[in-house]
C-alpha atoms as a PDB file:
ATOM      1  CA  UNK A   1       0.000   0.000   0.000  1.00  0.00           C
ATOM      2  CA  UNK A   2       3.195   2.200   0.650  1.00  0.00           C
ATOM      3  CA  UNK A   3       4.163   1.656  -2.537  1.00  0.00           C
ATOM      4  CA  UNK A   4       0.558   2.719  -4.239  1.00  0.00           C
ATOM      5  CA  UNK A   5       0.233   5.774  -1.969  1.00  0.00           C
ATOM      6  CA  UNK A   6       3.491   7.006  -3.562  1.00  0.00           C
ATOM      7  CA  UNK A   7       3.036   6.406  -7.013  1.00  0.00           C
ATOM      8  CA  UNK A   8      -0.260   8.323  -6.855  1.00  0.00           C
ATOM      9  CA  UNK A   9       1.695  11.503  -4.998  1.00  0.00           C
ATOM     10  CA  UNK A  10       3.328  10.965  -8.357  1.00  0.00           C
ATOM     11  CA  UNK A  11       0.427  11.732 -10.368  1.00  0.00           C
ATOM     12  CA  UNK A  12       0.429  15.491 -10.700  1.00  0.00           C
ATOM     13  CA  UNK A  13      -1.570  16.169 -14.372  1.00  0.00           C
ATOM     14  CA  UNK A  14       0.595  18.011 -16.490  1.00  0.00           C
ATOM     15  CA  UNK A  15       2.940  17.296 -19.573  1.00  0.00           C
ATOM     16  CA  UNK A  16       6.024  18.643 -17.638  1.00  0.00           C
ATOM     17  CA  UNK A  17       5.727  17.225 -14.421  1.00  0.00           C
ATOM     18  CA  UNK A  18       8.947  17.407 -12.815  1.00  0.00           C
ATOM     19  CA  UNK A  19      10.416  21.424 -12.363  1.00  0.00           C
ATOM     20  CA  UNK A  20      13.024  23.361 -10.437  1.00  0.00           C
ATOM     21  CA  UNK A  21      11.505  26.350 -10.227  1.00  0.00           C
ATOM     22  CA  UNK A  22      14.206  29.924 -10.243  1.00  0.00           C
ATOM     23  CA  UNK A  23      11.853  32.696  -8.728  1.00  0.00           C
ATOM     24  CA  UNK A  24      13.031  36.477  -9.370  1.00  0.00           C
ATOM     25  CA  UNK A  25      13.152  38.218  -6.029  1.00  0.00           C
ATOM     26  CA  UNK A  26      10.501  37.087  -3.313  1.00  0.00           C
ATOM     27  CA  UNK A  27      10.240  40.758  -2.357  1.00  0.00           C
ATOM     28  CA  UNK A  28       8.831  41.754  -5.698  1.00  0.00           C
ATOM     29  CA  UNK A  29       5.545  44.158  -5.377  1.00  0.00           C
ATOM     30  CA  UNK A  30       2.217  42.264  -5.674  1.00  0.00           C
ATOM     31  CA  UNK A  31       1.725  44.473  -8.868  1.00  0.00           C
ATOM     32  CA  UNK A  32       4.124  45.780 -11.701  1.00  0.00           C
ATOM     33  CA  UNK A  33       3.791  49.314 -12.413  1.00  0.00           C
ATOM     34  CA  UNK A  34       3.291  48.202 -16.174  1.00  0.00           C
ATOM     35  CA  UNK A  35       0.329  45.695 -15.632  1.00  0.00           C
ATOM     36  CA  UNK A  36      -1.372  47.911 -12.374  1.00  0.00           C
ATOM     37  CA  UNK A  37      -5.263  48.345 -13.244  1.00  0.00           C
ATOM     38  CA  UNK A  38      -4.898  46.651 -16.882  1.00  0.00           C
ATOM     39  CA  UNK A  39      -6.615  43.195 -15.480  1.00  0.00           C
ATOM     40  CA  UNK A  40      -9.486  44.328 -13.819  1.00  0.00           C
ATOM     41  CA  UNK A  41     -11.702  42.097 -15.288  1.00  0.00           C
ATOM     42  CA  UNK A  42     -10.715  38.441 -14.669  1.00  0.00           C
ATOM     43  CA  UNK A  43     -11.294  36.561 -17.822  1.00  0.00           C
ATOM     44  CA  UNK A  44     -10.424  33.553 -19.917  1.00  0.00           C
ATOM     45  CA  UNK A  45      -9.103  36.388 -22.385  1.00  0.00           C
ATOM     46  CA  UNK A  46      -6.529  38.048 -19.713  1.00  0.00           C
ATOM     47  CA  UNK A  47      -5.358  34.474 -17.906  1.00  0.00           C
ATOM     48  CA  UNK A  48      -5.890  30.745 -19.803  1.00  0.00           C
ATOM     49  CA  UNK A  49      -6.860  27.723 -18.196  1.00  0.00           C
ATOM     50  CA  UNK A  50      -4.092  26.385 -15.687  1.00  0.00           C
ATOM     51  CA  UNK A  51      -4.581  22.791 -17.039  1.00  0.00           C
ATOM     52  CA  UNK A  52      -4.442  24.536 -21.064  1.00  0.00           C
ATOM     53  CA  UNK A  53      -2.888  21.379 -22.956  1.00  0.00           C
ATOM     54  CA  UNK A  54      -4.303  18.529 -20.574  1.00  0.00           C
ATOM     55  CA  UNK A  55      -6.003  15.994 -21.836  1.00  0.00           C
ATOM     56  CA  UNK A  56      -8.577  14.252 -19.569  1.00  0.00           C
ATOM     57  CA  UNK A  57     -10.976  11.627 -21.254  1.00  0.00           C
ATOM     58  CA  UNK A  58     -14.564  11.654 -19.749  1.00  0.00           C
ATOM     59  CA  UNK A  59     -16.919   8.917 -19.333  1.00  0.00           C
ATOM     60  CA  UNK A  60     -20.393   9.823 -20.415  1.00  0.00           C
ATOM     61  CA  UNK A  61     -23.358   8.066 -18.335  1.00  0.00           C
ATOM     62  CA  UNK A  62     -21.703   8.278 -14.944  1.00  0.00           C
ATOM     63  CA  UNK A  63     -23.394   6.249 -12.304  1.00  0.00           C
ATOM     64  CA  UNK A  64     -24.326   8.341  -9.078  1.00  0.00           C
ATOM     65  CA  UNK A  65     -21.775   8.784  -6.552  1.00  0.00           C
ATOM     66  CA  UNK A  66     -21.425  10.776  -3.252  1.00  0.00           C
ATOM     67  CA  UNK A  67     -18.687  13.235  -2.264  1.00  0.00           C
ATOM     68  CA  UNK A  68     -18.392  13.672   1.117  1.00  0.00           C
ATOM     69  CA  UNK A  69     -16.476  16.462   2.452  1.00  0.00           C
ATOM     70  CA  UNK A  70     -14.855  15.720   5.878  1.00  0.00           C
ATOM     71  CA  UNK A  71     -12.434  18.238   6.128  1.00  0.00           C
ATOM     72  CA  UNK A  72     -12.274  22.205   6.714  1.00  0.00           C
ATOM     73  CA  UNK A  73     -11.897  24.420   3.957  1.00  0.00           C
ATOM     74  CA  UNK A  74      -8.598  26.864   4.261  1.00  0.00           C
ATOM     75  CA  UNK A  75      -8.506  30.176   4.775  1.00  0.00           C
ATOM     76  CA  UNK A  76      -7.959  32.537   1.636  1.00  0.00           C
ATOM     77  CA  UNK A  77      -6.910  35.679   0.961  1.00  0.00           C
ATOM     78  CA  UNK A  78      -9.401  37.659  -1.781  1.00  0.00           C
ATOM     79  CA  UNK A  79      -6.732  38.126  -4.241  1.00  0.00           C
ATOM     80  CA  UNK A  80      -3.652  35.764  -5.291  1.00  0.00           C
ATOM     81  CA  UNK A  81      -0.709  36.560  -7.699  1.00  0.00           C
ATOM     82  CA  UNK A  82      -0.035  35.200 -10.454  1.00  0.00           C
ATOM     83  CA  UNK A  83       3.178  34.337 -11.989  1.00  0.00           C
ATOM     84  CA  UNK A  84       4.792  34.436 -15.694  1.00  0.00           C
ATOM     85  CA  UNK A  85       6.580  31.393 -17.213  1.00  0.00           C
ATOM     86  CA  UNK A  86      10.122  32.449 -18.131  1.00  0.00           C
ATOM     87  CA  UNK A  87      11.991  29.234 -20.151  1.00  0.00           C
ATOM     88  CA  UNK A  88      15.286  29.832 -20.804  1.00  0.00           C
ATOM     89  CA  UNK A  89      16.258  29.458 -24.733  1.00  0.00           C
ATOM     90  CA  UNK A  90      17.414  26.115 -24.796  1.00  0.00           C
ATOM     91  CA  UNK A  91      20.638  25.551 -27.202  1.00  0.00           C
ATOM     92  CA  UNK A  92      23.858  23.146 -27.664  1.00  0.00           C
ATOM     93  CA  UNK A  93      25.647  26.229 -25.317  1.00  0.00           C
ATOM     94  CA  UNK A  94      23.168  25.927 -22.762  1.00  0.00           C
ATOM     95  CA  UNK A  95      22.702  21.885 -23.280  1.00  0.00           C
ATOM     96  CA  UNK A  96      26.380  21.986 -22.479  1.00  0.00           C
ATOM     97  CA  UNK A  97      26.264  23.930 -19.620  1.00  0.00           C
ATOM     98  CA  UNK A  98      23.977  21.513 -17.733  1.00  0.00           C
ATOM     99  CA  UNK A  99      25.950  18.672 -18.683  1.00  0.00           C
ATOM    100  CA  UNK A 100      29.127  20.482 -17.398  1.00  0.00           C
ATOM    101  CA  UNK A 101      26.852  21.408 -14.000  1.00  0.00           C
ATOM    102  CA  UNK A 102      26.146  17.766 -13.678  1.00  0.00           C
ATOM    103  CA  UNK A 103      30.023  16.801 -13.990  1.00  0.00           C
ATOM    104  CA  UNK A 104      28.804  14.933 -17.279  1.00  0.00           C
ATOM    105  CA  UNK A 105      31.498  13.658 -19.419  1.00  0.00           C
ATOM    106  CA  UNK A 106      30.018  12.741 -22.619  1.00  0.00           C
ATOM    107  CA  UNK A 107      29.498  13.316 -25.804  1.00  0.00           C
ATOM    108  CA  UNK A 108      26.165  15.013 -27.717  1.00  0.00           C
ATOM    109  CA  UNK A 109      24.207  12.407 -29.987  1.00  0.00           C
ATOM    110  CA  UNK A 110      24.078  14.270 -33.599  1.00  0.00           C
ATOM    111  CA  UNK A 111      20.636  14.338 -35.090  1.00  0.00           C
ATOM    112  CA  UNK A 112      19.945  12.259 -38.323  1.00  0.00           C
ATOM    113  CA  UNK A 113      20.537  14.206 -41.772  1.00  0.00           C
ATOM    114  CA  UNK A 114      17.147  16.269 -42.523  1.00  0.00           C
ATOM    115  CA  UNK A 115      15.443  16.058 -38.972  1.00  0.00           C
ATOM    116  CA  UNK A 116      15.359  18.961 -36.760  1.00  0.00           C
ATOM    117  CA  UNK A 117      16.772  18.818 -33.266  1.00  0.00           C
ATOM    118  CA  UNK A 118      13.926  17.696 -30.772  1.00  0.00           C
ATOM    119  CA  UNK A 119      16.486  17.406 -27.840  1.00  0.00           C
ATOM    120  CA  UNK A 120      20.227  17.444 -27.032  1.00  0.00           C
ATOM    121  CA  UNK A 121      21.347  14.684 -25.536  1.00  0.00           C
ATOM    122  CA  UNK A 122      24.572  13.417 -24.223  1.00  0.00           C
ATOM    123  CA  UNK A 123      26.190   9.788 -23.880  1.00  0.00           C
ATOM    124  CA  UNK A 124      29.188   7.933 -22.046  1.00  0.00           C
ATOM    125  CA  UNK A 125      29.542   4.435 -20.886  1.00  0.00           C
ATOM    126  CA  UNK A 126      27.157   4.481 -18.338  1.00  0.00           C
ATOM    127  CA  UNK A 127      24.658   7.376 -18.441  1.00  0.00           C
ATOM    128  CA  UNK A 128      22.130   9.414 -20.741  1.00  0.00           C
ATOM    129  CA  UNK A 129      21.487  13.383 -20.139  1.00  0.00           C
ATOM    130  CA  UNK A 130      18.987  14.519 -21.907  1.00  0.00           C
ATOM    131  CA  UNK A 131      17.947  18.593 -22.322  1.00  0.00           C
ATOM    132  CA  UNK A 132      14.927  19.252 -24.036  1.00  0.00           C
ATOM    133  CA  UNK A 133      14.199  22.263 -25.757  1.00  0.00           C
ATOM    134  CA  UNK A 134      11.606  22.880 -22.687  1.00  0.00           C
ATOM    135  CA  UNK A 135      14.000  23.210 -20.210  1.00  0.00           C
ATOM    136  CA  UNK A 136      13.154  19.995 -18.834  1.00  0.00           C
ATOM    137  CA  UNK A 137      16.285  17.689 -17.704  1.00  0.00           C
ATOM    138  CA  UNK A 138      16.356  14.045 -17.174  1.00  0.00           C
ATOM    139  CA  UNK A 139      19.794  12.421 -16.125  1.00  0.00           C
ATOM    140  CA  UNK A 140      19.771   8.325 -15.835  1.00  0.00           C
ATOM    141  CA  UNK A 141      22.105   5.256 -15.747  1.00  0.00           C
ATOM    142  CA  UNK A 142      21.783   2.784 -18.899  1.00  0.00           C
ATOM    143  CA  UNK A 143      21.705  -0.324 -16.595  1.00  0.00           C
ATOM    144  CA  UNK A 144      21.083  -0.541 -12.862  1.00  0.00           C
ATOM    145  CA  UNK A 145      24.252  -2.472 -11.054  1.00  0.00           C
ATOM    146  CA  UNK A 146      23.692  -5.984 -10.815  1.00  0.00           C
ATOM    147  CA  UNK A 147      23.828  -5.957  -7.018  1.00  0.00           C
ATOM    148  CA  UNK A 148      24.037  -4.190  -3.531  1.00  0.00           C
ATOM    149  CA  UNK A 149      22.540  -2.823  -0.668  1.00  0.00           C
ATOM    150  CA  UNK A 150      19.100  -0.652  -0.915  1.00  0.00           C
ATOM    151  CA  UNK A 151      19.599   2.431   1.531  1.00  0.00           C
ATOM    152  CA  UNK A 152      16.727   2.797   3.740  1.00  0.00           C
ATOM    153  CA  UNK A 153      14.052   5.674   2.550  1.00  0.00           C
ATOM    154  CA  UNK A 154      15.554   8.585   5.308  1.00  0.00           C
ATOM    155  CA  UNK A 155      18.993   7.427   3.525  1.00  0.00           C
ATOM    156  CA  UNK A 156      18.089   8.208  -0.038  1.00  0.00           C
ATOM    157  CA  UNK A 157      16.258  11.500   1.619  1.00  0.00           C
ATOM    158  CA  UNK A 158      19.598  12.340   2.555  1.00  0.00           C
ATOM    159  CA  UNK A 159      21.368  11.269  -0.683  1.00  0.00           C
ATOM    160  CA  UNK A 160      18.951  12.954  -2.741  1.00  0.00           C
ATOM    161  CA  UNK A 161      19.025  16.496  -1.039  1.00  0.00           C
ATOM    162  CA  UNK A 162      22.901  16.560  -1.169  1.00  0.00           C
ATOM    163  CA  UNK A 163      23.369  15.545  -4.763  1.00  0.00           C
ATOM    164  CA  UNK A 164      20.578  18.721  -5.326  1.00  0.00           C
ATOM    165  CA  UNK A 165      22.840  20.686  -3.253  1.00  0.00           C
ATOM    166  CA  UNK A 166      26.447  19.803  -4.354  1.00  0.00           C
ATOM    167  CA  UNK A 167      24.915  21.302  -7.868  1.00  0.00           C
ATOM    168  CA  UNK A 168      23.302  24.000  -7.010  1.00  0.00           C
ATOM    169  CA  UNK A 169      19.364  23.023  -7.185  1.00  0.00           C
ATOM    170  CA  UNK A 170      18.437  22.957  -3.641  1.00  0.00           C
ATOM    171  CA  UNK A 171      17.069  25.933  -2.146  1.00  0.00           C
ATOM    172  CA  UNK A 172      14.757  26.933   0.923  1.00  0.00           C
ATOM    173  CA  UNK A 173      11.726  26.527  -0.838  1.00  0.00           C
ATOM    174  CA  UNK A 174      12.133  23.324  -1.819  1.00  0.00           C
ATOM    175  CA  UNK A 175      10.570  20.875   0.836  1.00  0.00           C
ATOM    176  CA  UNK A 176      10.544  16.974   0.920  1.00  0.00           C
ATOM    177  CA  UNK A 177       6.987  16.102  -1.081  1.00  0.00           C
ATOM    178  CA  UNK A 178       6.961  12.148  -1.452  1.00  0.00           C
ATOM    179  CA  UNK A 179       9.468   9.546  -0.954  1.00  0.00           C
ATOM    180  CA  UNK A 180       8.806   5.297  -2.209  1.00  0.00           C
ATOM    181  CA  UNK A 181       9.956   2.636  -4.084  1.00  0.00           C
ATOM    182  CA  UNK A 182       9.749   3.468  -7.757  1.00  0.00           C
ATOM    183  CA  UNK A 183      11.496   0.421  -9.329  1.00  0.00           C
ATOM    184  CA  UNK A 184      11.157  -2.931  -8.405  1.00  0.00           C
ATOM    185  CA  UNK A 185      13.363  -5.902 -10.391  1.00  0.00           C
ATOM    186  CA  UNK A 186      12.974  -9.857  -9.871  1.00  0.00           C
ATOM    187  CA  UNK A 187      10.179  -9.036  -7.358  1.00  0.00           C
ATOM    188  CA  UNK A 188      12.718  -6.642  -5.136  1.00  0.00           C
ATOM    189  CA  UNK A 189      12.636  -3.179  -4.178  1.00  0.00           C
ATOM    190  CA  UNK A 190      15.714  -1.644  -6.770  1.00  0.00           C
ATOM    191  CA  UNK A 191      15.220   2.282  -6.145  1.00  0.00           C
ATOM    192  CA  UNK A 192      13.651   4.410  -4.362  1.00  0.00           C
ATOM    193  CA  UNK A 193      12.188   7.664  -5.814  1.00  0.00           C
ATOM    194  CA  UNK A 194      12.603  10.948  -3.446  1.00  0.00           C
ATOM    195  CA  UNK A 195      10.310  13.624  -4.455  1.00  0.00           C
ATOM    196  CA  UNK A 196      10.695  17.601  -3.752  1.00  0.00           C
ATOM    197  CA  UNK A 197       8.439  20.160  -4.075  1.00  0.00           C
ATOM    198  CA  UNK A 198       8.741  24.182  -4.631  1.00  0.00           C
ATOM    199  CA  UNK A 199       6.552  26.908  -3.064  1.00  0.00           C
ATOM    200  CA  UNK A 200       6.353  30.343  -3.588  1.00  0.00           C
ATOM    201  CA  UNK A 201       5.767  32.646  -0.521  1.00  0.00           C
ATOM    202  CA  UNK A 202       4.730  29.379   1.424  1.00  0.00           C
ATOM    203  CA  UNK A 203       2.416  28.095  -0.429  1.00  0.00           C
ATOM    204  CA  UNK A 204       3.521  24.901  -2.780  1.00  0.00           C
ATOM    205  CA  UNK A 205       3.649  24.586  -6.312  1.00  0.00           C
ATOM    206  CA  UNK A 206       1.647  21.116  -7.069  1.00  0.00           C
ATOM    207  CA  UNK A 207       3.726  20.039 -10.128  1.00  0.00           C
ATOM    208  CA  UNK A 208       7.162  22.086  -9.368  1.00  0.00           C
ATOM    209  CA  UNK A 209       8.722  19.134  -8.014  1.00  0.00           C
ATOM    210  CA  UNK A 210      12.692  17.883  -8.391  1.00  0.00           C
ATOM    211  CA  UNK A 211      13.068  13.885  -8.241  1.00  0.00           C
ATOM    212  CA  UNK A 212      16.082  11.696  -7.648  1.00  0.00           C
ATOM    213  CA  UNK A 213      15.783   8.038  -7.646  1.00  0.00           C
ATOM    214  CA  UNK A 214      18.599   6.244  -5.406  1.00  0.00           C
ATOM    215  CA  UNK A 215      19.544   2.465  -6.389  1.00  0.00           C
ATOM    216  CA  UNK A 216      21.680   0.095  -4.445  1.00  0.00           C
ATOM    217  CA  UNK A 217      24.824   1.413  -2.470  1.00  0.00           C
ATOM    218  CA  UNK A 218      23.418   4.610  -2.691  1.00  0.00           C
ATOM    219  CA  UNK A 219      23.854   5.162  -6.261  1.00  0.00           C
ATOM    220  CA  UNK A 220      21.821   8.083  -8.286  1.00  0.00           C
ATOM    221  CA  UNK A 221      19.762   6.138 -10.697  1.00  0.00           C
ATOM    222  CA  UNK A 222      17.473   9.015 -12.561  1.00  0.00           C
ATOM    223  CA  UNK A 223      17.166  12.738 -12.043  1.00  0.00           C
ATOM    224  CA  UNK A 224      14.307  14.863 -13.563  1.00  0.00           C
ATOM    225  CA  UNK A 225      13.760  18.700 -13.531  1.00  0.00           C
ATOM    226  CA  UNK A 226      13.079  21.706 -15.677  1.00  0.00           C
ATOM    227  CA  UNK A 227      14.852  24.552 -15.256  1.00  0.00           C
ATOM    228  CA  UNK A 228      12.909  27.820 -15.897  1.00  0.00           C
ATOM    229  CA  UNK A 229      12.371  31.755 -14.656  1.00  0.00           C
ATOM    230  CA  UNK A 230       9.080  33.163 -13.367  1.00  0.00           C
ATOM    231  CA  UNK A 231       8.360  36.709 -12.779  1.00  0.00           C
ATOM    232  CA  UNK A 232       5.356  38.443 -11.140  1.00  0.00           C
ATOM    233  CA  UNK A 233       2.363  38.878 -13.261  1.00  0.00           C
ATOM    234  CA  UNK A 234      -0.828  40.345 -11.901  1.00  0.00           C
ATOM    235  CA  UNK A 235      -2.884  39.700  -8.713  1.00  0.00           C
ATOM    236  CA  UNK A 236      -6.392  38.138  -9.175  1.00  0.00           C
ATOM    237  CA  UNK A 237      -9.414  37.879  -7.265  1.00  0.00           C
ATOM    238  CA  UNK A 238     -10.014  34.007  -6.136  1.00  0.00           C
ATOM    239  CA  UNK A 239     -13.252  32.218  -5.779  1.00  0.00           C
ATOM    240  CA  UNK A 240     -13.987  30.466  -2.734  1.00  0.00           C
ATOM    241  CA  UNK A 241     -12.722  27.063  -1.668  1.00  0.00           C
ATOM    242  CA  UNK A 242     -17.166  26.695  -1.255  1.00  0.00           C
ATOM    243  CA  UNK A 243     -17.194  27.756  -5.121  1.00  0.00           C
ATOM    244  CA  UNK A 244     -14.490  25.209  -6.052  1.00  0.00           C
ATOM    245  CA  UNK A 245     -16.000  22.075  -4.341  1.00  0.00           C
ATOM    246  CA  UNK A 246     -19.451  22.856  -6.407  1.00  0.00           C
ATOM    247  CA  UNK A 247     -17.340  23.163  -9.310  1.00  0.00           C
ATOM    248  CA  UNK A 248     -15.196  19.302  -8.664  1.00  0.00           C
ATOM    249  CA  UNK A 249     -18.603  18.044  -8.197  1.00  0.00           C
ATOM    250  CA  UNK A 250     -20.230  19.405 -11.167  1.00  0.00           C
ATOM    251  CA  UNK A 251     -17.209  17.928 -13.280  1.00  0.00           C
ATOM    252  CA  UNK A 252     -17.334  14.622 -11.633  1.00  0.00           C
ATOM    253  CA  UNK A 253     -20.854  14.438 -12.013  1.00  0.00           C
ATOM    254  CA  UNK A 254     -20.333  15.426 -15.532  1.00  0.00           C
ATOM    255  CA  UNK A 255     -17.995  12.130 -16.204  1.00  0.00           C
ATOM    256  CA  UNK A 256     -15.162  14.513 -16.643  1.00  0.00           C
ATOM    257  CA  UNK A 257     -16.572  15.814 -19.422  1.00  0.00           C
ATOM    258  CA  UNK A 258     -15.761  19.654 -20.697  1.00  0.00           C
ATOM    259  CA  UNK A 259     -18.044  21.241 -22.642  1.00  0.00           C
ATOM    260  CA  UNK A 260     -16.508  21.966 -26.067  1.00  0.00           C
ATOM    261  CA  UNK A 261     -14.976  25.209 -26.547  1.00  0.00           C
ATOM    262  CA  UNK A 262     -14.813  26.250 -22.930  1.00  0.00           C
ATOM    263  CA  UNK A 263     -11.732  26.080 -21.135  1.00  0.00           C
ATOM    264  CA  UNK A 264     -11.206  22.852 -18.235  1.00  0.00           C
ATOM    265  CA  UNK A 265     -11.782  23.896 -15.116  1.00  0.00           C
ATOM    266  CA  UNK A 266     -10.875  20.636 -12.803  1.00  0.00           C
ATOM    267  CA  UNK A 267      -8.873  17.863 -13.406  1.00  0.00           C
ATOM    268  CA  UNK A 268      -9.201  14.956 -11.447  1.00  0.00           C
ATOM    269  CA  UNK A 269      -6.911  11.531 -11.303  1.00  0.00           C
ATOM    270  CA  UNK A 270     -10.807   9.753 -10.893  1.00  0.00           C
ATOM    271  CA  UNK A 271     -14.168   9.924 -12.317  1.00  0.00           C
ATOM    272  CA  UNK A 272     -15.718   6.437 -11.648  1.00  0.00           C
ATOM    273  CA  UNK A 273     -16.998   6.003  -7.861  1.00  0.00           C
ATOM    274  CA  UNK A 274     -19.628   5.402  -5.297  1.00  0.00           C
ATOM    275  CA  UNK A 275     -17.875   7.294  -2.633  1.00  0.00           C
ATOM    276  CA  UNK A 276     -15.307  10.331  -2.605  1.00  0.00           C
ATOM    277  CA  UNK A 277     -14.490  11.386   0.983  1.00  0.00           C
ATOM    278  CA  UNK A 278     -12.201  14.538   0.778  1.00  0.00           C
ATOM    279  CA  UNK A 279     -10.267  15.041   3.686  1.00  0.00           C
ATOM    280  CA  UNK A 280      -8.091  17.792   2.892  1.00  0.00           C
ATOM    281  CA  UNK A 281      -8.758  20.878   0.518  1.00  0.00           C
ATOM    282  CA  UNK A 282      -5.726  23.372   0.295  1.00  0.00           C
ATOM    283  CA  UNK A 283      -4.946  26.364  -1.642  1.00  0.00           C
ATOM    284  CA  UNK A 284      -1.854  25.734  -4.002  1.00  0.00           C
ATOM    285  CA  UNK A 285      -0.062  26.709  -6.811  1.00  0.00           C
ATOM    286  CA  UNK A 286      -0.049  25.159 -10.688  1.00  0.00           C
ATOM    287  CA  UNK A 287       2.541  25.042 -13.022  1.00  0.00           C
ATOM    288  CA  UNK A 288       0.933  25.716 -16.960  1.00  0.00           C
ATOM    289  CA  UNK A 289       2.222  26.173 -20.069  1.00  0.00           C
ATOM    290  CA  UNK A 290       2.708  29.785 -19.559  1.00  0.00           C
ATOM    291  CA  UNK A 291       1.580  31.024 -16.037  1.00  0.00           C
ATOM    292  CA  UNK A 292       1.897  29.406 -12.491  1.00  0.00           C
ATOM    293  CA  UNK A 293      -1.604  29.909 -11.357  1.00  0.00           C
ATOM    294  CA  UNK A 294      -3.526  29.128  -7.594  1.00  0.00           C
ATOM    295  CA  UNK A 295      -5.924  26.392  -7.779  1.00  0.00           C
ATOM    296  CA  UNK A 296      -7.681  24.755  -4.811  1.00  0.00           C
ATOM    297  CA  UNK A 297      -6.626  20.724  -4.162  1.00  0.00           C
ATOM    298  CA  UNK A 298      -9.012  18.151  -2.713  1.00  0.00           C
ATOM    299  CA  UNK A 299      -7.648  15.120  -1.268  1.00  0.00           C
ATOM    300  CA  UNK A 300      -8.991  12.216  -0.451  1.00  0.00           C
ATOM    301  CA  UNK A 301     -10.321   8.523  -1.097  1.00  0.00           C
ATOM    302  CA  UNK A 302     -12.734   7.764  -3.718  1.00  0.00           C
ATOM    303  CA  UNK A 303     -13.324   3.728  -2.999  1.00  0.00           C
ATOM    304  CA  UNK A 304     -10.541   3.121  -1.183  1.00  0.00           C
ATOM    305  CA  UNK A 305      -7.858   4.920  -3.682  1.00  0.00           C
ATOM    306  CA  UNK A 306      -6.258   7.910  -2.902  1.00  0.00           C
ATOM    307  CA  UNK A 307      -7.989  11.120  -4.956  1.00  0.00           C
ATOM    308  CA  UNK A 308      -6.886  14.064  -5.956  1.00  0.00           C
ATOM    309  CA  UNK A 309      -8.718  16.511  -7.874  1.00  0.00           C
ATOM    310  CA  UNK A 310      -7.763  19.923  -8.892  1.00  0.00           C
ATOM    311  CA  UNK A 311      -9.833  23.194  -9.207  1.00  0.00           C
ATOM    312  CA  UNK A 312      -8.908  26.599 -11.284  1.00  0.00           C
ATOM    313  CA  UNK A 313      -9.079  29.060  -8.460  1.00  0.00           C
ATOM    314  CA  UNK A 314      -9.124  32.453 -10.095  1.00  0.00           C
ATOM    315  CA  UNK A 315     -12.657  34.027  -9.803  1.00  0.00           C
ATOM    316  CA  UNK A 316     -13.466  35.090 -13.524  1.00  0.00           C
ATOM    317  CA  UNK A 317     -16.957  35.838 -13.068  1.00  0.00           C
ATOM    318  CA  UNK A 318     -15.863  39.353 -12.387  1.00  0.00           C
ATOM    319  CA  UNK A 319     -17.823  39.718  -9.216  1.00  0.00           C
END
């Protein structure tokens, strides 16, 4: 069961799921000069939808369920800022300056005659780095050692937070999110994923997360991240955690279902249940294409699995 409950803290609904998130300074005013009083009205037009490029496949004829909420709704403030998506231009000079970060001694895989360059990735005897043009960064050995000793979870806690520090990812902000076996060979634990998550004036980032996986004798055995910028944006009125739970249920009701042509509200890892009990609802942040936006989280069990469903929290009504 330890094992399930971590692979679903892995499920986070987004095409980029794994970031390191650089934040200009924290001290930044709530408002730029340049955007005060131009978003007044909050709008589909002025911000997208959080979850813009997420696919979710509804399930039309959806038996009747309950959702029972058994846990207190958070505290808000009225208005939230939002953040701007800065990527860094990703070329074979910046490629190389993450492998040379990483202490990666290899050499870049040439692209085949004709085809443009989808990624730059580097090779040696016993590792792969790959740099997408994203920003996104994944770092993993070709073949796991044939043997050794597993290091217990607070081990590979330990392992994984220095190897962040020793180059330069760790920061403050970044707190332990999840930590589990992630790879299991001839019916045996192999590695165990460790799981870090970013915030941004306290409150967390749901899919800014940094992952190391640790294999036997304390090896690193994958590291994923993205590296990117984000700036202050505008501040936006929020709805109410009350206004987000009618909205989850509406959408679960619905099957999942979006109406088409009107942007996706919720996302949610399940549609088919008798019973969702949501224990926790909390105010977060969401990493999209080109914003990080708040959006209210429910927790819970839907059946006995672990739920998680996720609610746009910007009020765009305009009242």
């Amino acid at each position: 069961m330890k094992n399930k409950r971590f692979l679903i803290l892995a499920f986070i609904l987004c095409a980029a799921i794994i970031v390191v998130i650089g934040l200009l300074n924290p001290s930044s005013p709530a408002r730029s000069s340049e955007q005060e009083g131009e978003l007044s009205s909050e709008s589909w037009d002025a911000l997208p939808s959080p979850f813009e490029g997420i696919t979710q496949f509804g399930v039309r004829n959806v038996p009747e369920h309950d959702v029972i909420l058994e846990a207190s709704m958070p505290s808000v403030p009225k208005e939230l800022m939002v953040y701007r998506v800065l990527k860094p231009d990703v070329d074979e000079k910046f490629a190389s300056r993450i492998a040379d970060n990483f202490g990666f001694n290899g050499e870049l895989v040439p692209t085949k005659s004709g085809e443009p360059r989808m990624a730059y990735v580097f090779t040696n005897d016993t590792h792969i780095l790959e740099v997408e043009l994203d920003g996104s960064i994944r770092l993993y050995r070709k073949n796991l050692p044939e043997s050794g000793e597993l290091p217990t979870e607070e081990e590979c806690i330990t392992i994984a937070e220095n190897w962040l520090r020793s180059h330069g990812i760790y920061s403050a902000d970044l707190k332990l999110a999840g930590v589990g076996i992630s790879l299991i060979r001839n019916g045996k634990p192999a590695a165990v994923g460790v799981r870090f998550m970013r915030s941004i004036d306290g409150i967390p980032i749901r899919n800014a997360i940094a992952y190391v996986s640790v294999t036997y004798d304390g090896l690193i055995q994958e590291v994923m991240l993205t590296i990117y910028d984000a700036k202050p944006y505008a501040a936006f009125k929020l709805k109410t955690p009350d206004t987000a739970l009618k909205i989850l249920k509406a959408y679960l009701d619905s099957g999942g279902i979006t109406p088409e042509g009107q942007p996706r509200e919720c996302i949610a890892n399940y549609i088919l249940f008798k019973r969702l009990i949501v224990r926790n609802v909390t105010l977060e942040y969401f990493l999209g294409k080109e914003y990080v936006q708040p959006v209210y989280v429910f927790q819970g069990e839907a059946d006995g699995e672990e739920f998680t469903g996720i609610v746009d929290a910007i009020n765009r009504s305009g009242s």
